[in-house]
C-alpha atoms as a PDB file:
ATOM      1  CA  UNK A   1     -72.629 -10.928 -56.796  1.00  0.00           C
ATOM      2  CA  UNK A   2     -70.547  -8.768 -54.428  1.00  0.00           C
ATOM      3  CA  UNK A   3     -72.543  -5.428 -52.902  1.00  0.00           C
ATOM      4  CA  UNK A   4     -70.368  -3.162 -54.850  1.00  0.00           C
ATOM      5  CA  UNK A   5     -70.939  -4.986 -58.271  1.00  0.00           C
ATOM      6  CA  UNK A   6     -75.055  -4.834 -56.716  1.00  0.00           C
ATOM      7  CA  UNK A   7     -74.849  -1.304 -55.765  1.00  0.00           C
ATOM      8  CA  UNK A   8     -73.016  -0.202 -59.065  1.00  0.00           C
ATOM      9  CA  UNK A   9     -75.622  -2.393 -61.533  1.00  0.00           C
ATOM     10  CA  UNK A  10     -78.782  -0.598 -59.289  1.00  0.00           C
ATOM     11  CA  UNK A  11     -76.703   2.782 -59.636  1.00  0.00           C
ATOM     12  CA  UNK A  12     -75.976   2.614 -63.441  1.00  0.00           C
ATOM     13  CA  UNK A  13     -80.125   1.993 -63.620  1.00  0.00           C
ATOM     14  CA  UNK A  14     -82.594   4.782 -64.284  1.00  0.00           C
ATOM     15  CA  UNK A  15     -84.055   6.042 -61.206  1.00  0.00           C
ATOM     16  CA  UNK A  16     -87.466   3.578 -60.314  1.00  0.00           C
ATOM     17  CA  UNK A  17     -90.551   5.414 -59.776  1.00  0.00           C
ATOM     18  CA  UNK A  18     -92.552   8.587 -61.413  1.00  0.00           C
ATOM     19  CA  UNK A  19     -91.247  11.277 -58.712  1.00  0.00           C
ATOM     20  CA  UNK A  20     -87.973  12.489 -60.020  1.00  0.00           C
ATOM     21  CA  UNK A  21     -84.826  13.210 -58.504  1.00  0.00           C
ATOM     22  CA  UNK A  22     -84.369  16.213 -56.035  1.00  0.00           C
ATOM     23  CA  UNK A  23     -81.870  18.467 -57.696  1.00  0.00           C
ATOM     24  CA  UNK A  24     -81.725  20.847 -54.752  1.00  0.00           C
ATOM     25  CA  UNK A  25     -82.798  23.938 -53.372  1.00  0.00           C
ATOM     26  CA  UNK A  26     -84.131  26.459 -56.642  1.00  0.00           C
ATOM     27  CA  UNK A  27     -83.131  29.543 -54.534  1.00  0.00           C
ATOM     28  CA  UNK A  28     -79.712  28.149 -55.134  1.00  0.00           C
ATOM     29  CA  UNK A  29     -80.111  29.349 -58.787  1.00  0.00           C
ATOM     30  CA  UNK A  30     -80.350  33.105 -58.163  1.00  0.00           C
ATOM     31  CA  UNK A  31     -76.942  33.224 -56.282  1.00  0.00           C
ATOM     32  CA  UNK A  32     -74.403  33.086 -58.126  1.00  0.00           C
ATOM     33  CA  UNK A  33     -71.986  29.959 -59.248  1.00  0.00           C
ATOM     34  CA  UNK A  34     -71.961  27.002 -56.785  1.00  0.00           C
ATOM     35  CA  UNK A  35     -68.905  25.518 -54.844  1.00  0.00           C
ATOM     36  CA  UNK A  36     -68.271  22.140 -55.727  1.00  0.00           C
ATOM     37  CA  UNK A  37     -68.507  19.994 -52.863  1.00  0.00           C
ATOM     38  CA  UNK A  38     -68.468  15.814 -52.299  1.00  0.00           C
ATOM     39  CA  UNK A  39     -69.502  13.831 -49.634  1.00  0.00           C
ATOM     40  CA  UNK A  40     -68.690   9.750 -49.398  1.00  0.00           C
ATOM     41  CA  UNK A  41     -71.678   7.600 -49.233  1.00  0.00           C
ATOM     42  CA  UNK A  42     -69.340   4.696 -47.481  1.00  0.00           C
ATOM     43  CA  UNK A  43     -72.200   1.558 -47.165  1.00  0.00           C
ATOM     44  CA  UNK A  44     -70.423  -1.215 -44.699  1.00  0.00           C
ATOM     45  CA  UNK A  45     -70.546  -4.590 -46.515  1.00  0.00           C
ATOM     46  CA  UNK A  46     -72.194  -6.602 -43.836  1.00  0.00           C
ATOM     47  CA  UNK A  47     -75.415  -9.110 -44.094  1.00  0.00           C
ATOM     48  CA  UNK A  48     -77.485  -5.853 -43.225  1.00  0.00           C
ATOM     49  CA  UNK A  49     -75.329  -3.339 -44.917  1.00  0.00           C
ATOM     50  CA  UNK A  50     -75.497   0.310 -42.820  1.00  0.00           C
ATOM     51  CA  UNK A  51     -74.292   3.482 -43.592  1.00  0.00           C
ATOM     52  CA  UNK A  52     -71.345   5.525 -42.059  1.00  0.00           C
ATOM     53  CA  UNK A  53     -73.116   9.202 -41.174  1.00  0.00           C
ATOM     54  CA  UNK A  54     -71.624  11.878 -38.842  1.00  0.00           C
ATOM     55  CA  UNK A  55     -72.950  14.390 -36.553  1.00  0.00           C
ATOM     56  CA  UNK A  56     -71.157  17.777 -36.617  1.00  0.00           C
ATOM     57  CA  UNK A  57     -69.500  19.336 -33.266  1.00  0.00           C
ATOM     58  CA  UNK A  58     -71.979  22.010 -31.786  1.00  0.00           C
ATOM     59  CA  UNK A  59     -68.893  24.616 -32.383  1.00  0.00           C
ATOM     60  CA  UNK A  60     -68.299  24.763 -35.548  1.00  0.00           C
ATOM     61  CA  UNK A  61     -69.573  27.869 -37.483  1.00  0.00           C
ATOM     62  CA  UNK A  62     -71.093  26.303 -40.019  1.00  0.00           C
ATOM     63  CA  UNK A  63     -73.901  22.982 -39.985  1.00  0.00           C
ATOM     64  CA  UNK A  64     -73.291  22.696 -36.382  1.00  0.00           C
ATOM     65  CA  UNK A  65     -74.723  19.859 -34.609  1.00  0.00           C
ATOM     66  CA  UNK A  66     -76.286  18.597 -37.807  1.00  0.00           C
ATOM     67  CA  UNK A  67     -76.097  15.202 -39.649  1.00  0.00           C
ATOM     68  CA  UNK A  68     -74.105  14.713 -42.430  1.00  0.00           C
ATOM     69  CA  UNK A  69     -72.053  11.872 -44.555  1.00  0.00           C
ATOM     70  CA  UNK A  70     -68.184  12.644 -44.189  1.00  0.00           C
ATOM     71  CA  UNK A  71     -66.928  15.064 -46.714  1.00  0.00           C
ATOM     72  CA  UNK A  72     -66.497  19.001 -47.907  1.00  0.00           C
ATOM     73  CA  UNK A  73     -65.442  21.367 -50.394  1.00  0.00           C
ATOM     74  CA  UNK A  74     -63.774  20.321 -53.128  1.00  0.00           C
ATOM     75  CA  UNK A  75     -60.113  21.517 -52.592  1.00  0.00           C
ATOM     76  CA  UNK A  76     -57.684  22.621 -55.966  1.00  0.00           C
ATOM     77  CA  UNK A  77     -55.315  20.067 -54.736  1.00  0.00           C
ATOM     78  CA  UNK A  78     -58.030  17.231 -55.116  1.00  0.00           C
ATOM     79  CA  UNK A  79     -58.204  15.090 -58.238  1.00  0.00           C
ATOM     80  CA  UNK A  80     -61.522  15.009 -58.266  1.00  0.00           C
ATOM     81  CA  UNK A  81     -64.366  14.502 -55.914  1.00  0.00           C
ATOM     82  CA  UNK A  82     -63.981  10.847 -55.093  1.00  0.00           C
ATOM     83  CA  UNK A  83     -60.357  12.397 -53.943  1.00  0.00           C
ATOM     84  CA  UNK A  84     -61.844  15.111 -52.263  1.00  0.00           C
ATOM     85  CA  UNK A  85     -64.397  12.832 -50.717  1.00  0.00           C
ATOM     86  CA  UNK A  86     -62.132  10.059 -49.335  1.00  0.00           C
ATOM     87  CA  UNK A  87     -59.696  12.633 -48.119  1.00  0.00           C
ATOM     88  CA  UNK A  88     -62.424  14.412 -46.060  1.00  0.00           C
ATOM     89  CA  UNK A  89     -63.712  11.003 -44.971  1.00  0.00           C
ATOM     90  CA  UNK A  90     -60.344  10.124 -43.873  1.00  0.00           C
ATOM     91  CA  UNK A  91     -59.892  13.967 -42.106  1.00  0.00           C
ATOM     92  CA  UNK A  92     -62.862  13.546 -40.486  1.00  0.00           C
ATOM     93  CA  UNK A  93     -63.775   9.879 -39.046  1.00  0.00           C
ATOM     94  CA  UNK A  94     -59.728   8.578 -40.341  1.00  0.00           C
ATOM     95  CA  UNK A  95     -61.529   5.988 -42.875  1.00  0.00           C
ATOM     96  CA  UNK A  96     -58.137   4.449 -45.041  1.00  0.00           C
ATOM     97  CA  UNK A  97     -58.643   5.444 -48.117  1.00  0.00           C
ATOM     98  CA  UNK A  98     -56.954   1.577 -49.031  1.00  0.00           C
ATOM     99  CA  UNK A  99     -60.413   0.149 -47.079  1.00  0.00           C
ATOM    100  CA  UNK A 100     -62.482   2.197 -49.391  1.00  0.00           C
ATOM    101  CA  UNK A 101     -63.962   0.432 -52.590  1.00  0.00           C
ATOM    102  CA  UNK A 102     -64.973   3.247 -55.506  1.00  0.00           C
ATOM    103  CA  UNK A 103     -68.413   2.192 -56.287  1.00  0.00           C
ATOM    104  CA  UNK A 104     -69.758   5.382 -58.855  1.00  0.00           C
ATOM    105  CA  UNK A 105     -70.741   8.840 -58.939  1.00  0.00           C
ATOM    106  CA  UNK A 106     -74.060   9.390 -57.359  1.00  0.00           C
ATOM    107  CA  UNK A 107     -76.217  12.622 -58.379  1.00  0.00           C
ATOM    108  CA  UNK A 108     -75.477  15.670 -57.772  1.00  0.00           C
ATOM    109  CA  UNK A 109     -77.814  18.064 -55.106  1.00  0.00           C
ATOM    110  CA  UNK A 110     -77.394  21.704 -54.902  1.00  0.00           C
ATOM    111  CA  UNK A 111     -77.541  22.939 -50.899  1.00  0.00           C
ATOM    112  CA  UNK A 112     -79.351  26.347 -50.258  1.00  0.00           C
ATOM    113  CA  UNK A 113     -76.243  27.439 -48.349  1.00  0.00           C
ATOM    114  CA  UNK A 114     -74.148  27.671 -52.039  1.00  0.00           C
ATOM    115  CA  UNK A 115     -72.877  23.785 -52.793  1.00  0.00           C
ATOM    116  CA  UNK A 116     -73.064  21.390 -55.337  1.00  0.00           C
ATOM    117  CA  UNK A 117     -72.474  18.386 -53.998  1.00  0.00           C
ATOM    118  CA  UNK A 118     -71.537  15.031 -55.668  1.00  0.00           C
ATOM    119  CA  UNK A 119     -71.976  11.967 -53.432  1.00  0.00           C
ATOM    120  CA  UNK A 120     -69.462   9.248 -53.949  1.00  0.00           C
ATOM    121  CA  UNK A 121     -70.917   5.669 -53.380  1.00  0.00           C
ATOM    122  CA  UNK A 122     -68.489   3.513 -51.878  1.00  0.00           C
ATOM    123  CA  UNK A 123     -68.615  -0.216 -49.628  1.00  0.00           C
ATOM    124  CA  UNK A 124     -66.282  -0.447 -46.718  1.00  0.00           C
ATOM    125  CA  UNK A 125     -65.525  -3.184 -44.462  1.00  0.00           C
ATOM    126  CA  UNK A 126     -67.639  -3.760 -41.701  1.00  0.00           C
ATOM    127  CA  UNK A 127     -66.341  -2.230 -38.113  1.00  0.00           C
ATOM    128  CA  UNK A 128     -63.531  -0.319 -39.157  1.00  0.00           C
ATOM    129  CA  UNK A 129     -61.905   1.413 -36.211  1.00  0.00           C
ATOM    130  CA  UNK A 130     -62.960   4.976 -36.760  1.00  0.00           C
ATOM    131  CA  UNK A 131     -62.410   8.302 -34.736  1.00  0.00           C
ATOM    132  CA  UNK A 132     -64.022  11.176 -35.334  1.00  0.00           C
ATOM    133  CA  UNK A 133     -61.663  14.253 -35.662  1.00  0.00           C
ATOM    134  CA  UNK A 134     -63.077  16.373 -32.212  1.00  0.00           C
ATOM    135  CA  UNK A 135     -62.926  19.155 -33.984  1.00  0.00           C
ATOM    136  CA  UNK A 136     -65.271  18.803 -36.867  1.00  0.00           C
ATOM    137  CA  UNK A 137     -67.553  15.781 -35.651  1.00  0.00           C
ATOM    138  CA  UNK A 138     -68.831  14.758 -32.746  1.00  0.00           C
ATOM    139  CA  UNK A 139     -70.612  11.144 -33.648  1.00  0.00           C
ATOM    140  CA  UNK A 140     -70.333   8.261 -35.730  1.00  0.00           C
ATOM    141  CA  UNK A 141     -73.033   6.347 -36.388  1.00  0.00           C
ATOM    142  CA  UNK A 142     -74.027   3.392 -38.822  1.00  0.00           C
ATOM    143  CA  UNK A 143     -78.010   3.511 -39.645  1.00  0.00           C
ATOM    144  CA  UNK A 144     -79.055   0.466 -41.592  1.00  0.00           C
ATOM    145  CA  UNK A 145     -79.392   0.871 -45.190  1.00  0.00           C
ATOM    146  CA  UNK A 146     -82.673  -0.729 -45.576  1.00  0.00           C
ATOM    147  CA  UNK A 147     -84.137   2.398 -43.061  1.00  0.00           C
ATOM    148  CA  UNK A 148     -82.664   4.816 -45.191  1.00  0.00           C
ATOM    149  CA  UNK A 149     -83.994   3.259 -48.525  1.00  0.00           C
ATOM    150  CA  UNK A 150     -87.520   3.231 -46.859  1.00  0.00           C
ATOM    151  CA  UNK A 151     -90.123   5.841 -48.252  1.00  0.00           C
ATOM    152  CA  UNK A 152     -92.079   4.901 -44.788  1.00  0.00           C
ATOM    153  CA  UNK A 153     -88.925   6.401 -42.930  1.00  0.00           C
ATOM    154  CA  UNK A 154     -89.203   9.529 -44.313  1.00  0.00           C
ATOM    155  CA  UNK A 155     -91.499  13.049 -42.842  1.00  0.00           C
ATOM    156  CA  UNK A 156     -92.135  16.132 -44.647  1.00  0.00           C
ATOM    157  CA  UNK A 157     -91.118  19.207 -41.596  1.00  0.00           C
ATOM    158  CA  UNK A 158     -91.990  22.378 -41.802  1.00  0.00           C
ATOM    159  CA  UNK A 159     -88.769  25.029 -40.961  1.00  0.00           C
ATOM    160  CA  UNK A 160     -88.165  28.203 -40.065  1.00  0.00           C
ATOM    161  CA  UNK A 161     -85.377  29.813 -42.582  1.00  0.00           C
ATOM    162  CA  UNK A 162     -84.825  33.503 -42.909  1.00  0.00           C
ATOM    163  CA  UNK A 163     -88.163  34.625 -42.293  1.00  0.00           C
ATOM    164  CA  UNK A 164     -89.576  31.789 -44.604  1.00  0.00           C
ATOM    165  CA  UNK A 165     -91.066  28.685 -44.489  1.00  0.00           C
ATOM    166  CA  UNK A 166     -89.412  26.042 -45.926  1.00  0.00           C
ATOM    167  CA  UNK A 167     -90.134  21.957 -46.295  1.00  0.00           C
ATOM    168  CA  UNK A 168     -87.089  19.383 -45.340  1.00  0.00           C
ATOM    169  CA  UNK A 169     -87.310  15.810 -45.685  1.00  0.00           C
ATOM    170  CA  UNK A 170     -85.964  14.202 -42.048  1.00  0.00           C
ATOM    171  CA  UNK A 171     -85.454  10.871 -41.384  1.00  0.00           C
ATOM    172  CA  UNK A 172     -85.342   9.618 -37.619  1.00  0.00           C
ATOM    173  CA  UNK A 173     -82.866   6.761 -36.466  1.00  0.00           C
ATOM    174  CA  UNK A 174     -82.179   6.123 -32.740  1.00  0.00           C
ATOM    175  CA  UNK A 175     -82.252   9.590 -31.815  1.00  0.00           C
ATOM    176  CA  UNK A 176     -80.462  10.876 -34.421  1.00  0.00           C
ATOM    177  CA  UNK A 177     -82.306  13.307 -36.854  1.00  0.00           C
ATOM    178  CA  UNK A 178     -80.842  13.242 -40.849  1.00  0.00           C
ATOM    179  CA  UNK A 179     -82.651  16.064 -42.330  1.00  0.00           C
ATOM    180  CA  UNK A 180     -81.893  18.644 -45.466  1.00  0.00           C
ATOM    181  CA  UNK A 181     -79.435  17.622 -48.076  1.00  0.00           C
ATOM    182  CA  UNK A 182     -78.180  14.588 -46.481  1.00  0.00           C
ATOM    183  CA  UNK A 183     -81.849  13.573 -46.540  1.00  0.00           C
ATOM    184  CA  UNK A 184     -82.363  14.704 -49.922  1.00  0.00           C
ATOM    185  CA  UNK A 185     -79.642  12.883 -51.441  1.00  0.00           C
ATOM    186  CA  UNK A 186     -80.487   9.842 -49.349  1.00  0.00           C
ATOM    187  CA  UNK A 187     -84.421   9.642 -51.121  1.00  0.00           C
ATOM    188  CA  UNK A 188     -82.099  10.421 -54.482  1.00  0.00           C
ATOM    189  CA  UNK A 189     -80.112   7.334 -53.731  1.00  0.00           C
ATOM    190  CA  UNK A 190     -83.042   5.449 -52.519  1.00  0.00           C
ATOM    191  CA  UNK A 191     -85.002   5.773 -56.155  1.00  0.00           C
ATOM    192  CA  UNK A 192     -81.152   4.312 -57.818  1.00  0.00           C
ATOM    193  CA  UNK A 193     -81.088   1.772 -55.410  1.00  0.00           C
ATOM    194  CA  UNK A 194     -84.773   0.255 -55.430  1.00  0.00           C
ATOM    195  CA  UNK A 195     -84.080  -2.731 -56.770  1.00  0.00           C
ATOM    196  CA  UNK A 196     -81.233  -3.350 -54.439  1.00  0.00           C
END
C-alpha cells in the first residue's frame, strides 16, 4: 500500500480517541461570517515521511515570523480549496502543482483572526527543490511526521492576547516553534491519522 492510499484509508476513518476534534477558536463565532481559507498539508513520501511547514518573513503585516503550512485565502478565481491550496503552495515555496498527489479534505479549523481553514492532505516527492518566495516566507523546513503525530510532542502555553489569557497548543522541532492553528490542525490530523 502506497502512503497516499495509507493516509487516505486513516483519513476516511473516524477520528481514534474520546477527545474530539478542535473546531477552532469559539470567539470566532461572535464575529461575523468567516473567510474561507486552505492550507496544503504536503507529507514527503520518504521511509520517515516529514512534513513541508514554513516560517513567515518578520515583515509581513500579518502572522509574521510565525509557523505555518503553505497556503491562504481562498481567492474567487480558485476552484476550490485544493486549487487555492496548491496555488499558494506553489506562490509561496514554488511546489509543482504536477508533483503534488490530492490525498482528501482534512477538517476544517476556524482561526481567532476570522478564517476557516480547510487543510488539504497531499504526498509529495521527497527533496523537491523548493524556494521560498522572500517576500512571504522566510524558512522551509520538513519536521518528521511521526513528531507531529506524537501527543508527547505537544505543550499546553499560556498567551497573552488582547488583554486575555488564552491557551495554544505548541509543538517544538529543532528550534522551530508550531503553535496556534497550525498546531491545532496538526493534533486534528494526528487523531485521523492514528492508525497510520
Amino acid at each position: 500500500m502506497t502512503l497516499a492510499e495509507r493516509l487516505a484509508a486513516a483519513l476516511a476513518r473516524a477520528p481514534a480517541g474520546d477527545e474530539p476534534l478542535i473546531p477552532g477558536d469559539p470567539i470566532f463565532d461572535h464575529v461575523g461570517d468567516p473567510t474561507p481559507a486552505a492550507v496544503l498539508v504536503a507529507i514527503t513520501d520518504r521511509a520517515d515521511p516529514g512534513v513541508l511547514l514554513t516560517r513567515r518573513t518578520d515583515s509581513l503585516s500579518r502572522h509574521a515570523g510565525q509557523v505555518a503550512f503553505p497556503g491562504g485565502r481562498i481567492d474567487p478565481t480558485d476552484a476550490d480549496a485544493i486549487d487555492a491550496a496548491l496555488r499558494e503552495a506553489e506562490e509561496e515555496i514554488a511546489l509543482p502543482r504536477h508533483a503534488v498527489e490530492v490525498v482528501g479534505i482534512a477538517d476544517p479549523y476556524r482561526t481567532i483572526t476570522g478564517f476557516s481553514v480547510t487543510p488539504v492532505l497531499a504526498v509529495v516527492p521527497p527533496d523537491l527543490a523548493l524556494v521560498p518566495a522572500p517576500h512571504e516566507v522566510a524558512d522551509i523546513f520538513e519536521p518528521p511526521l511521526s513528531f507531529l503525530l506524537d501527543p508527547a510532542s505537544r505543550e499546553w502555553r499560556d498567551m497573552a492576547w488582547q488583554g486575555q489569557t488564552r491557551r495554544v497548543m505548541e509543538l517544538n522541532w529543532q528550534g522551530q516553534r508550531i503553535w496556534g492553528a497550525t498546531a491545532a490542525m496538526i493534533v486534528n490530523l494526528s487523531r485521523r491519522l492514528a492508525s497510520l
